[in-house]
Protein backbone atom coordinates (compact mmCIF):
# COMPACT_ATOMS: atom_id res chain seq x y z
CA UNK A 1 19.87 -62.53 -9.16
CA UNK A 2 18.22 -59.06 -8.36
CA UNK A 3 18.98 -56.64 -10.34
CA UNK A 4 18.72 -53.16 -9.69
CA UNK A 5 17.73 -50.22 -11.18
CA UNK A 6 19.61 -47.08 -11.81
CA UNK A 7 16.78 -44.72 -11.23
CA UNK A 8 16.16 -42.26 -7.99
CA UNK A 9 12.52 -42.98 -7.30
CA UNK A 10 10.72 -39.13 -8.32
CA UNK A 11 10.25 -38.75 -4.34
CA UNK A 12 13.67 -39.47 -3.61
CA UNK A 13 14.60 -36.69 -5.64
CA UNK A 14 11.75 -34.34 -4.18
CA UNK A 15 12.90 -35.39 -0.64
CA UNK A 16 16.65 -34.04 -2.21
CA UNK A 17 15.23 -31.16 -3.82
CA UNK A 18 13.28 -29.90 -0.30
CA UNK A 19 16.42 -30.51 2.08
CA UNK A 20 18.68 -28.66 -0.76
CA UNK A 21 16.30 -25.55 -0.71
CA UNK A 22 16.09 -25.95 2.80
CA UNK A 23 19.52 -25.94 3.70
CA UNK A 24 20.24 -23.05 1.22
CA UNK A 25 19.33 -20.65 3.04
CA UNK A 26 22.56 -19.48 5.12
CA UNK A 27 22.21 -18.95 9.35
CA UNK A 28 23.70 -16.02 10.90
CA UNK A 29 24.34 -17.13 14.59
CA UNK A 30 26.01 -14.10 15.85
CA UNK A 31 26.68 -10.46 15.26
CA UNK A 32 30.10 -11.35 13.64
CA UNK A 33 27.88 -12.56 11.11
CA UNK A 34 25.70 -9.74 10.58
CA UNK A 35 29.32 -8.13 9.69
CA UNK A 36 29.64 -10.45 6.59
CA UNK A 37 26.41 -9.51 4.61
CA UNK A 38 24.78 -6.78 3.14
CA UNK A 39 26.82 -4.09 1.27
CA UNK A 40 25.78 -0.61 4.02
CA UNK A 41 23.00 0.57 1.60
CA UNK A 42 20.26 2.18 2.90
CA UNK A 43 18.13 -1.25 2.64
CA UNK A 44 20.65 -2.94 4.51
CA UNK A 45 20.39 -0.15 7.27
CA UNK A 46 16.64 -0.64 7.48
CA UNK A 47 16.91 -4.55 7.76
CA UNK A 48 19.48 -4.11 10.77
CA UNK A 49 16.86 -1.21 12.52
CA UNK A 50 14.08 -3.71 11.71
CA UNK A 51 15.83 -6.86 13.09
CA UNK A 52 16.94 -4.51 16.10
CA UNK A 53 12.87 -3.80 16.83
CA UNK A 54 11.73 -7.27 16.30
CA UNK A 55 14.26 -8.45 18.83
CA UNK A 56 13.47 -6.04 21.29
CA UNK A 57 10.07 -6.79 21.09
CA UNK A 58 9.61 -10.54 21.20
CA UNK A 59 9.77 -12.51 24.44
CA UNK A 60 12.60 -15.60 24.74
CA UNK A 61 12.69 -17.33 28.18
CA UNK A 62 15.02 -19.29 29.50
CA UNK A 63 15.01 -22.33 27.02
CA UNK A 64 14.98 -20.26 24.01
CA UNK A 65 11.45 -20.19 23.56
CA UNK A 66 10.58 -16.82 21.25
CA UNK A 67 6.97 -16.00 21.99
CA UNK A 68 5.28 -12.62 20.33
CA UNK A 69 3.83 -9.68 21.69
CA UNK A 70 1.18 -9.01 19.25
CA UNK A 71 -0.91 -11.28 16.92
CA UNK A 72 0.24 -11.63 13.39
CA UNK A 73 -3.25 -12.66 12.29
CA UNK A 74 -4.43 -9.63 13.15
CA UNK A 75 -2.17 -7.62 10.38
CA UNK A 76 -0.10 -5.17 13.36
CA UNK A 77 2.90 -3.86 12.89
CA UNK A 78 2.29 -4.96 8.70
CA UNK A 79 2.47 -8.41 9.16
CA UNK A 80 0.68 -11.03 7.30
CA UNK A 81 0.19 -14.51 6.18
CA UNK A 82 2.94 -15.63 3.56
CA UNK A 83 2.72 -18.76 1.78
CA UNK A 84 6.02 -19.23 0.62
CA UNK A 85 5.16 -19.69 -2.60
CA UNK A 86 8.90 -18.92 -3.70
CA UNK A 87 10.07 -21.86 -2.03
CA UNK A 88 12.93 -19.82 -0.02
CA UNK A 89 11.93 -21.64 3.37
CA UNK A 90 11.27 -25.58 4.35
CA UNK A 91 8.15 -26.68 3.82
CA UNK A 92 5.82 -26.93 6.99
CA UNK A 93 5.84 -29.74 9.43
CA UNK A 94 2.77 -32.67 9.13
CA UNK A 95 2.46 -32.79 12.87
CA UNK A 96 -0.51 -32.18 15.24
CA UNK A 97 0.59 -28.60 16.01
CA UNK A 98 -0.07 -26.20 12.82
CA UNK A 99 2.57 -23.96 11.43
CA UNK A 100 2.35 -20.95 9.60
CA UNK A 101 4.52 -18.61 8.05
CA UNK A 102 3.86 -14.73 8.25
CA UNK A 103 5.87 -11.87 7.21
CA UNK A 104 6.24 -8.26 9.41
CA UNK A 105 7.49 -4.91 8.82
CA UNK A 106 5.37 -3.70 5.68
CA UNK A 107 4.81 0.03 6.46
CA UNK A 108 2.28 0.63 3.34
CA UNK A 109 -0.54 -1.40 5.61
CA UNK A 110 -2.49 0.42 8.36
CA UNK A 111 -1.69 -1.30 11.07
CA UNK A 112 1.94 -0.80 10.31
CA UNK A 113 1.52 2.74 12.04
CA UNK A 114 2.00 0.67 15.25
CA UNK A 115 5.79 0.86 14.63
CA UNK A 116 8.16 3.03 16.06
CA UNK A 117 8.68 6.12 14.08
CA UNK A 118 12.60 5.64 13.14
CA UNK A 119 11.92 2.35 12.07
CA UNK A 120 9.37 3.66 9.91
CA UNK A 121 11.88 6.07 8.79
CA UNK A 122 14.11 3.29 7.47
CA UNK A 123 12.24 1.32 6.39
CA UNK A 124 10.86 4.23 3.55
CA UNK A 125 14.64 5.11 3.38
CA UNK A 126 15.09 1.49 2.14
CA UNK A 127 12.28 1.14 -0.30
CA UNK A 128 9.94 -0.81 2.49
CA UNK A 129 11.20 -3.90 0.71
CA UNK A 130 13.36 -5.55 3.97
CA UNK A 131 10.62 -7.83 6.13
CA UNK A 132 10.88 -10.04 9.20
CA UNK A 133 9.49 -13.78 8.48
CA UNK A 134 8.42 -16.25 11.09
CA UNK A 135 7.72 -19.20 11.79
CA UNK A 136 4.93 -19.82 14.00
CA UNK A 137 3.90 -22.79 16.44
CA UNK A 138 0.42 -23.20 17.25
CA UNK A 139 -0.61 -25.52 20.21
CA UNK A 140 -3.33 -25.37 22.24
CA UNK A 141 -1.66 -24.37 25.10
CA UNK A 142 -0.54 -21.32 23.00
CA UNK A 143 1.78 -19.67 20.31
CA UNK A 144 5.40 -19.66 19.61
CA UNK A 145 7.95 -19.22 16.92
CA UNK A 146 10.45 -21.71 16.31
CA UNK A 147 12.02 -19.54 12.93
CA UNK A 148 12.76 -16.19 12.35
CA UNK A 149 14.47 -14.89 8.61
CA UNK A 150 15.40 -11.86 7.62
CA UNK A 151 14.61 -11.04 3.79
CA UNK A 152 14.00 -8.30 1.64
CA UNK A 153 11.99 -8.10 -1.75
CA UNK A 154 13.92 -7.81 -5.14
CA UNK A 155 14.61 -4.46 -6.29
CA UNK A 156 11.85 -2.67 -8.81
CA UNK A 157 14.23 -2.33 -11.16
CA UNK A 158 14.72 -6.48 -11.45
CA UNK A 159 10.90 -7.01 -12.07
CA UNK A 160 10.58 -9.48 -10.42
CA UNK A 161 7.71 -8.36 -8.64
CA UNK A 162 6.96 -8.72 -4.53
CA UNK A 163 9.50 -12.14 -4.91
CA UNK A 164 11.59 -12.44 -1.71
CA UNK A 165 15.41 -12.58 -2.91
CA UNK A 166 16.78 -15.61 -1.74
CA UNK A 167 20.58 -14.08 -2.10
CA UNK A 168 19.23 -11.54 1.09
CA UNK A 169 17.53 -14.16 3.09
CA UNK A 170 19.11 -15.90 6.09
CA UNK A 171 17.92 -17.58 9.24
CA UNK A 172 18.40 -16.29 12.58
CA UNK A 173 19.51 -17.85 15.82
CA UNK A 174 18.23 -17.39 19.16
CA UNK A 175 21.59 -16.45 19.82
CA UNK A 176 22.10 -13.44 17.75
CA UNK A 177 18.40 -12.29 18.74
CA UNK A 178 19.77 -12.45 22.13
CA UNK A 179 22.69 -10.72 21.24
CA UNK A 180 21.21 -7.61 19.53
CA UNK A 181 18.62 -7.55 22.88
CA UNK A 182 21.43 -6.65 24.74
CA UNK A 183 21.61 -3.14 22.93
CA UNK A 184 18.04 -1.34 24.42
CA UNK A 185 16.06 1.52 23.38
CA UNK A 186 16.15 4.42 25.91
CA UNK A 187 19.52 4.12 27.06
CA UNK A 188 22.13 6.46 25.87
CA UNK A 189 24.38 6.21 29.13
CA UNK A 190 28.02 6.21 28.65
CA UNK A 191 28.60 3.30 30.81
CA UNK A 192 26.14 0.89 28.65
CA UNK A 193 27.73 2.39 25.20
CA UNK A 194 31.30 1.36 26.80
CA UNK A 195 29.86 -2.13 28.40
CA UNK A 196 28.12 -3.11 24.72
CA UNK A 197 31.60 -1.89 23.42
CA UNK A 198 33.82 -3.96 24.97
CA UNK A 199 31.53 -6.95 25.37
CA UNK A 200 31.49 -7.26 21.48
CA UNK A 201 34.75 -5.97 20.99
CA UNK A 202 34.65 -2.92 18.62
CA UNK A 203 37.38 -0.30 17.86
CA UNK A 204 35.37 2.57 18.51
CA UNK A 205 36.78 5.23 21.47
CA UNK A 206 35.40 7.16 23.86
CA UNK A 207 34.51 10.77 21.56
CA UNK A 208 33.18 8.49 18.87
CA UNK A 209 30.85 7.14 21.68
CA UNK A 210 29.98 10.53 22.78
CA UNK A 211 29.27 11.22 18.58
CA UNK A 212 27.36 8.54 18.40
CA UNK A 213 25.28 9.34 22.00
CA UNK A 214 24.62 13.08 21.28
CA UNK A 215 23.30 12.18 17.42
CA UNK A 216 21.31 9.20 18.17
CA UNK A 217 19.79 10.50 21.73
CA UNK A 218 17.21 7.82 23.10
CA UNK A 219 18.68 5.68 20.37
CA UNK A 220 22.31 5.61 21.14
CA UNK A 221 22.49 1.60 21.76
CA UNK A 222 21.05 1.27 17.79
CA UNK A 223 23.50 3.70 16.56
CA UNK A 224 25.68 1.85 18.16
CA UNK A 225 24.64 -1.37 17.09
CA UNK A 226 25.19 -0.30 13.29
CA UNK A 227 27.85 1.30 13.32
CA UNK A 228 29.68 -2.05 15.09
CA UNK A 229 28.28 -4.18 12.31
CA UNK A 230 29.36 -1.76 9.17
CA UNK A 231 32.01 -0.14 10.55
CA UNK A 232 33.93 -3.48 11.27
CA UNK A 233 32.57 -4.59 8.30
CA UNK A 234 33.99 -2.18 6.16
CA UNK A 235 37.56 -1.76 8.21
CA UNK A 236 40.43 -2.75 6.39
CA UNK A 237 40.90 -5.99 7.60
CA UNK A 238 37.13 -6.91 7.21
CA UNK A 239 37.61 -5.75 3.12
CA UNK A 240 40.77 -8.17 2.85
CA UNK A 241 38.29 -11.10 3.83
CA UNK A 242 34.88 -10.68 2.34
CA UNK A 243 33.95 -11.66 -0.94
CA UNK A 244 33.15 -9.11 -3.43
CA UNK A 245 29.83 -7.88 -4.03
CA UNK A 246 27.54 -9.26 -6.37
CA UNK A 247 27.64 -7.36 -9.59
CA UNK A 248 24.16 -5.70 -9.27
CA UNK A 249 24.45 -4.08 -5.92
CA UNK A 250 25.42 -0.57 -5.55
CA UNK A 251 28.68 -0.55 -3.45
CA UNK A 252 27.86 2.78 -2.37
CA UNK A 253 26.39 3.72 0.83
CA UNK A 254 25.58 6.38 3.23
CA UNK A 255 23.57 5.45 7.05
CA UNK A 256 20.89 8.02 7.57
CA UNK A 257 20.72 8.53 11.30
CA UNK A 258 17.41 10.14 12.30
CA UNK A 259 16.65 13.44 13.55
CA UNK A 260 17.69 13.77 17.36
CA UNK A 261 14.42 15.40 18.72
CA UNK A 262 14.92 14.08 22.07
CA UNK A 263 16.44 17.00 23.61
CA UNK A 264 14.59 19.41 21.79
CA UNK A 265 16.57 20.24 19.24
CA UNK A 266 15.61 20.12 15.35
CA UNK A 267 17.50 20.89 12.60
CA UNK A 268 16.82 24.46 10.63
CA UNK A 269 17.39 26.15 7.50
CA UNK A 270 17.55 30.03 8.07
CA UNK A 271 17.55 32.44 5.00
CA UNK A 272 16.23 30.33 2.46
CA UNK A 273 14.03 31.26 -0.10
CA UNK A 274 12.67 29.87 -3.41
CA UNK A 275 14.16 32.03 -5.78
CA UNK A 276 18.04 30.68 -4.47
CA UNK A 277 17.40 27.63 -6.81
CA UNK A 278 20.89 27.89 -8.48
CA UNK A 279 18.98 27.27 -11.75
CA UNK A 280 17.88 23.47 -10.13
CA UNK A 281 14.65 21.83 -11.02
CA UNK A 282 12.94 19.77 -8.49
CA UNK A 283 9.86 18.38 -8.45
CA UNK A 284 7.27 15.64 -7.53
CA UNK A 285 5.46 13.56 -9.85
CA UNK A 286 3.67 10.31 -10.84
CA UNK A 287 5.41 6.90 -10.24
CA UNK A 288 4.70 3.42 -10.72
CA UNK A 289 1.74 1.93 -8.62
CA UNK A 290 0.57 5.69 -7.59
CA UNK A 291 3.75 6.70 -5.30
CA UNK A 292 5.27 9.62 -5.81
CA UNK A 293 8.57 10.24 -8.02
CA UNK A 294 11.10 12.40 -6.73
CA UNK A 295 12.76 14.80 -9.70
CA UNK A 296 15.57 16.51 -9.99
CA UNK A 297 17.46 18.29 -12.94
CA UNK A 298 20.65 20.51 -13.31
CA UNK A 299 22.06 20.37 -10.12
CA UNK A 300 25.84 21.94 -10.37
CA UNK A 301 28.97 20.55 -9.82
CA UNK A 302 30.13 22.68 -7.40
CA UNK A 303 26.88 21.47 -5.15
CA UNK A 304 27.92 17.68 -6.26
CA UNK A 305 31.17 17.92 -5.45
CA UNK A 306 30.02 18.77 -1.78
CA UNK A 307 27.41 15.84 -1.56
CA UNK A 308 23.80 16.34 -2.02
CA UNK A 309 20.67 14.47 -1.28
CA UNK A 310 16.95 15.04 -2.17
CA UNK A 311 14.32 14.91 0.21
CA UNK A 312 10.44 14.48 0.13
CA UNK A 313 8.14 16.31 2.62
CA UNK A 314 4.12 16.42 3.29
CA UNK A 315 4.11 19.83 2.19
CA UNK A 316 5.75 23.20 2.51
CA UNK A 317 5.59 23.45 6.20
CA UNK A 318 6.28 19.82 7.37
CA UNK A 319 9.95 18.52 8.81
CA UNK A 320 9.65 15.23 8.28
CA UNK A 321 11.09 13.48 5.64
CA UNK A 322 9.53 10.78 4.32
CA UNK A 323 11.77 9.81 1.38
CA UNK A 324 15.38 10.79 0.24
CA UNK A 325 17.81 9.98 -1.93
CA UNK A 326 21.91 10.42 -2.20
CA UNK A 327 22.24 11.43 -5.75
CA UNK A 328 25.78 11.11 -6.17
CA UNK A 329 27.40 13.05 -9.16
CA UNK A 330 24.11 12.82 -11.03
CA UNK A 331 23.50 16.39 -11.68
CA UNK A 332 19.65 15.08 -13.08
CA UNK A 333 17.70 11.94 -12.43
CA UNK A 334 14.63 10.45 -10.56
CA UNK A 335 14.00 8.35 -8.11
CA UNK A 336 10.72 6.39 -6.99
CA UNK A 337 9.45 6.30 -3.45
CA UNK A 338 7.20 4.06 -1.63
CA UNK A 339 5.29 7.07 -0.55
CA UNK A 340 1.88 7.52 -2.01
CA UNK A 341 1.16 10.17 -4.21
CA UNK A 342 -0.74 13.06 -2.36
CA UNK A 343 -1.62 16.88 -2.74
CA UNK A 344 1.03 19.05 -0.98
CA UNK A 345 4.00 16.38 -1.45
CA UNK A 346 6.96 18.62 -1.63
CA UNK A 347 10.94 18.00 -2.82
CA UNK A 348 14.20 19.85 -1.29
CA UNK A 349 17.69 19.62 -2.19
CA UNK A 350 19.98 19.29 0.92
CA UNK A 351 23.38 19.17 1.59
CA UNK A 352 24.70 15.43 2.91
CA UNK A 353 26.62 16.36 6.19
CA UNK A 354 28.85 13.35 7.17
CA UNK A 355 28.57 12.97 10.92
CA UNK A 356 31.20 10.38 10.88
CA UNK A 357 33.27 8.49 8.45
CA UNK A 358 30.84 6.57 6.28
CA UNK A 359 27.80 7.91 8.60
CA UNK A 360 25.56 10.97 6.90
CA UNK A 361 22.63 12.62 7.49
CA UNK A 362 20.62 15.03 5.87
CA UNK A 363 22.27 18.58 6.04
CA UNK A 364 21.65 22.13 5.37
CA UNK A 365 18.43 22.90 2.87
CA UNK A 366 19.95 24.58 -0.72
CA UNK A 367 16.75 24.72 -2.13
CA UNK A 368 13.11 23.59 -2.65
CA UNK A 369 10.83 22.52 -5.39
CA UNK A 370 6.94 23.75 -5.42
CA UNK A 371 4.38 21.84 -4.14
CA UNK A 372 2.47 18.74 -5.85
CA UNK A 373 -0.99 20.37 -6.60
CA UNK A 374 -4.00 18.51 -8.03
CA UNK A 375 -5.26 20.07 -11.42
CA UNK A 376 -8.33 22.44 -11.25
CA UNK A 377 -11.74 21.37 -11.64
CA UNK A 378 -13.50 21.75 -15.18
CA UNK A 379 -16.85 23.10 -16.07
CA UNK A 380 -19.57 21.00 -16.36
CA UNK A 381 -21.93 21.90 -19.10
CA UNK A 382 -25.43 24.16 -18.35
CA UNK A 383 -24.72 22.97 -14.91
CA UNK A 384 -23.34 25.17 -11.95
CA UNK A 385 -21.16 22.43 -10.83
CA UNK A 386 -17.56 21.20 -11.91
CA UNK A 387 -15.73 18.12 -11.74
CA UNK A 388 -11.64 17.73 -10.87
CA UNK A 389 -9.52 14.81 -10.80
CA UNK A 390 -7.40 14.50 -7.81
CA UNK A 391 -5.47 12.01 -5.57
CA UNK A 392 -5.58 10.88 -2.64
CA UNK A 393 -2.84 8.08 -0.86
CA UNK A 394 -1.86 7.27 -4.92
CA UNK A 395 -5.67 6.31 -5.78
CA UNK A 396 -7.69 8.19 -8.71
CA UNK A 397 -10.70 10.43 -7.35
CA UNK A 398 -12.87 12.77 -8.63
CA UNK A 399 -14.56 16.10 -6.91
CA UNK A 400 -17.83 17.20 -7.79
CA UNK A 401 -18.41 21.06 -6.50
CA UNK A 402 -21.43 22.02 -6.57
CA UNK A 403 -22.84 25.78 -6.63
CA UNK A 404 -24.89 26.20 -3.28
CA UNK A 405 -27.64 28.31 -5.48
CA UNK A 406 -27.79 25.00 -7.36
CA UNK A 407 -30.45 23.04 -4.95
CA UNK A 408 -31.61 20.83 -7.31
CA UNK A 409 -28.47 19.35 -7.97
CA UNK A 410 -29.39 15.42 -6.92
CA UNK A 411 -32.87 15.38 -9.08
CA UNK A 412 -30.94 17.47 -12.43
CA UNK A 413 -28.22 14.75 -11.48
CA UNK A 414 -30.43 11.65 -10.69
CA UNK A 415 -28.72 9.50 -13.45
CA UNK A 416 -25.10 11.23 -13.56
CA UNK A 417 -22.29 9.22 -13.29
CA UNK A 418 -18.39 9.61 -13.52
CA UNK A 419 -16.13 7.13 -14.56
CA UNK A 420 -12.32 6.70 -14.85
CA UNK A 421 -10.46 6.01 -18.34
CA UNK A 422 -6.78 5.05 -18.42
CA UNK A 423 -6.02 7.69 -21.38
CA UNK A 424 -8.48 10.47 -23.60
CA UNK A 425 -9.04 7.88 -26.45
CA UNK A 426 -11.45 5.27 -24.07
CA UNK A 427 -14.60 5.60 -25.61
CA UNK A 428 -17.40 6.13 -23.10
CA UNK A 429 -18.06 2.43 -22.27
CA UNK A 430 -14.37 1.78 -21.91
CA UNK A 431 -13.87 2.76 -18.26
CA UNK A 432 -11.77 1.17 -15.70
CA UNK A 433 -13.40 -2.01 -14.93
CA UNK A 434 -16.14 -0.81 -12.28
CA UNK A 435 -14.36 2.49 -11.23
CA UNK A 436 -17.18 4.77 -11.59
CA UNK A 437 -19.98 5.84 -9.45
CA UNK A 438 -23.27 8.15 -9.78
CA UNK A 439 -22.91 11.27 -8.75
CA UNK A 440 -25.80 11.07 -6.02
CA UNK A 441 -23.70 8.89 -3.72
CA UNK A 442 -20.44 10.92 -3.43
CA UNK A 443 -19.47 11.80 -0.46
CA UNK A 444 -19.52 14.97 1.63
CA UNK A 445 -16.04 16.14 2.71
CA UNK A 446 -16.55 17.79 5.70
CA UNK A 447 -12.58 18.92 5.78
CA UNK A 448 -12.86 20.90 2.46
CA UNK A 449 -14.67 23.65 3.12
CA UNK A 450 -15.19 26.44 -0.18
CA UNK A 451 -17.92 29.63 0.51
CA UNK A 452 -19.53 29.08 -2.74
CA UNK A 453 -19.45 25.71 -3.45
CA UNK A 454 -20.72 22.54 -1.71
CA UNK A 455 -18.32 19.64 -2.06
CA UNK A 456 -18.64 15.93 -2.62
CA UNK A 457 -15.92 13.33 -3.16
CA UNK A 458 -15.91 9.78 -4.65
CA UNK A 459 -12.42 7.36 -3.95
CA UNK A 460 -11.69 4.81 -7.15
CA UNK A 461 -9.49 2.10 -6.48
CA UNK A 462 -7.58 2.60 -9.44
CA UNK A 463 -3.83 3.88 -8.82
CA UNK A 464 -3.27 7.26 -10.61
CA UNK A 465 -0.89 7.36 -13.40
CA UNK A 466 0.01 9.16 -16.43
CA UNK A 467 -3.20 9.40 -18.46
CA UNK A 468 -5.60 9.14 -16.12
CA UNK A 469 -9.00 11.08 -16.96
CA UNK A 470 -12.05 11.34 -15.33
CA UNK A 471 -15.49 11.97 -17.11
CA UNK A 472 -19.07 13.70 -16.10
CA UNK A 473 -21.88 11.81 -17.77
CA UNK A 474 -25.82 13.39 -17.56
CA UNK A 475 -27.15 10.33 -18.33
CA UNK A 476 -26.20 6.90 -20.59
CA UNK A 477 -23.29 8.46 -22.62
CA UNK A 478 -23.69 11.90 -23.13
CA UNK A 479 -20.72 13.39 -21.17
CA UNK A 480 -21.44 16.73 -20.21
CA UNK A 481 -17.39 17.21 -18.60
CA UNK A 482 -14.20 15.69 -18.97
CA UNK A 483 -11.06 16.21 -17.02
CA UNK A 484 -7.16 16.85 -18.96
CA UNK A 485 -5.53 13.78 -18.07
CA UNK A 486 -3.12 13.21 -15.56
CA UNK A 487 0.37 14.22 -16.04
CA UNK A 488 3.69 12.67 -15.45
């Protein structure tokens, strides 16, 4: 008689493994479902503004074929190949066609400029962690995607690096890509707003319409759009159903809507000077990985009580925010950005102006910080030239300026060089593994312009931080100028 054996051959159990981790990740077919994840932070915000682009965008025909308008190869709108190295997603088909996964919506890559501006906007406001993953198709009669996720990296303060959380990724249906289609860009009529309305059956009447139309302008259908999916979400009969939130995420939450500039109004910020600081300190400095660190101390109660937010700007004059932050009842804290670190980066304190219900915005300016400014140059010994450490888009550089009496500059200089040390105690030959450069083959910057001075610029690839110095070597090691190192 046969007898047989107990064990689960080892590919049986891979085969188990692959269809568990495959079937692990949860679908959302509709956009009842969207109502049932996500907790209304700002992250969550930018994943529904994201999904509402990517849907908008992409081509699906009449059986359900999703075809793209751009090439993901070629890095636009910050997408690239993923590998799915975390295992979140099936594992590729073995058939003749060839798969590939990529990932889109990463606004710190160049070609992510091709986005539209407010998705951009939320997608800083979220920490640029939420992304768009698809599966692609290739055939030789063309491209098409068969999968599309939505996912979003772990928090910074997890460490768990640029790991996609599987507890935020699910798999979308044609179906709810076809449903969120149905609310377009540049269409802010009241007859669509009432139409989308009643066609997915929201609570919302006619004067929160006209709210939502007159705040969002071109935008109206998105505003719409989100405020369907957390405003049903968080109605009283939605909270009686849903499970509670997982221990780490912050139940608190506040939808940015962006500035309505498309009737040409702005918001402004009349009498405001920088002595009213009601005693606050704001500033920007150094985060992790170069970005810039938003800073804020003794803010009073009485401002806390009526809701405040800090905002980063380009500089004194810009309007744009590029970064903010609710700060609650934390009268001092800091919060890091996914903005590089530049000269001119600039912090205000506003007032959070609640447009409606659970909907803010940024309002009235209480006060400002001053602006991020490199150091100044240092001397550089028996020379008429000086050397400063700045940064540029979070990277370590150095500035040589160079008297325009001094002519000779390249022969005196012919064996100069300037490296970068992580902290004052380096010795000499303990730069940054190959950032340094001679001094011959800086750069001219024709933008920085200085009557005395000519100017020449060298870009490390090293990502400023705390520490950071930058010395002026004549030739071999005798160092002839050194830089204070870079603050906090």
């Amino acid at each position: 008689m046969m007898r047989v054996s107990g064990r689960v051959p080892v590919c049986c159990i891979a085969l188990i493994l692959v269809l568990t981790s495959a079937s692990a990740v949860p679908r959302l077919k509709s956009i009842s479902d969207l109502k049932t994840i996500g907790s209304g932070q700002s992250g969550h915000n930018a994943a529904l503004v994201l999904l509402h682009w990517f849907a908008t965008t992409v081509t699906i025909d009449n059986n359900n074929v999703i075809r793209l308008s751009f090439d993901p190869d070629s890095r636009h709108y910050g997408s690239h190949h993923y590998g799915n190295y975390e295992g979140i997603l099936e594992p590729l088909p073995l058939s003749n066609a060839r798969y590939r996964y990529f990932t889109v919506g990463n606004i710190n890559q160049q070609d992510s400029l091709e986005l539209p501006s407010y998705v951009v906007l939320f997608q800083r406001e979220g920490g640029n962690r939420n992304r768009i993953i698809i599966r692609v198709r290739e055939e030789n009669v063309g491209s098409t995607i068969d999968q599309v996720y939505t996912t979003q990296h772990y928090e910074t303060s997890e460490h768990q690096g640029t790991r996609y959380d599987p507890d935020h990724t699910y798999r979308l249906t044609v179906n709810l890509l076809r449903q969120i289609r149905e609310f377009p860009v540049d269409d802010n009529r009241m007859n669509s707003m009432t139409n989308l309305r009643n066609r997915f059956g929201s609570s919302v009447d006619d004067s929160q319409l006209r709210l939502i139309r007159d705040t969002w302008g071109s935008l109206a259908c998105l505003g719409l759009l989100l405020f369907i999916v957390i405003q049903e979400k968080h109605s009283p009969a939605q909270r009686n159903h849903r499970p509670p939130p997982a221990a780490r995420r912050n139940t608190d939450f506040v939808v940015n809507i962006p500035e309505n500039r498309q009737n040409g109004r702005s918001e402004t910020f009349a009498g405001l000077h920088m002595g009213q600081s009601n005693g606050v300190t704001l500033k920007v400095t150094t985060g992790p990985g170069g970005k810039a660190r938003i800073v804020w101390r003794k803010v009073p109660q009485h401002l806390l009580r009526q809701g405040m937010m800090v905002a980063l700007y380009k500089n004194g004059e810009d309007e744009e925010v590029m970064a903010s932050k609710s700060i609650g009842n934390s009268e001092s804290g800091s919060h890091d950005t996914c903005v590089p670190l530049n000269d001119g980066l600039q912090v205000r304190l506003h007032e959070v102006r609640t447009v409606y219900c659970f909907w803010s915005r940024r309002g009235e300016e209480t006060c400002r910080g001053p602006e991020f400014h490199n150091p100044t140059a240092v001397n550089i010994t028996e020379y008429s030239a000086k050397l400063q450490l700045f940064v540029k888009d979070g990277k370590a550089c150095a500035r040589l300026y160079v008297h325009k009496a001094f002519s000779e500059w390249k022969t005196d200089f012919r064996k100069s060089w300037v490296g970068f040390y992580s902290s004052a105690q380096k010795a000499t030959s303990d730069y940054e593994w190959w950032q340094w450069q001679w001094a011959t083959k800086f750069k001219v910057n024709p933008d920085f312009e200085d009557p005395s001075y000519d100017i020449y610029e060298y870009h490390s690839g090293m990502a400023v931080a705390t520490g950071v110095q930058a010395r002026f070597m004549l030739q071999g090691e005798l160092e002839k100028a050194r830089t204070l190192t870079w603050g906090a």
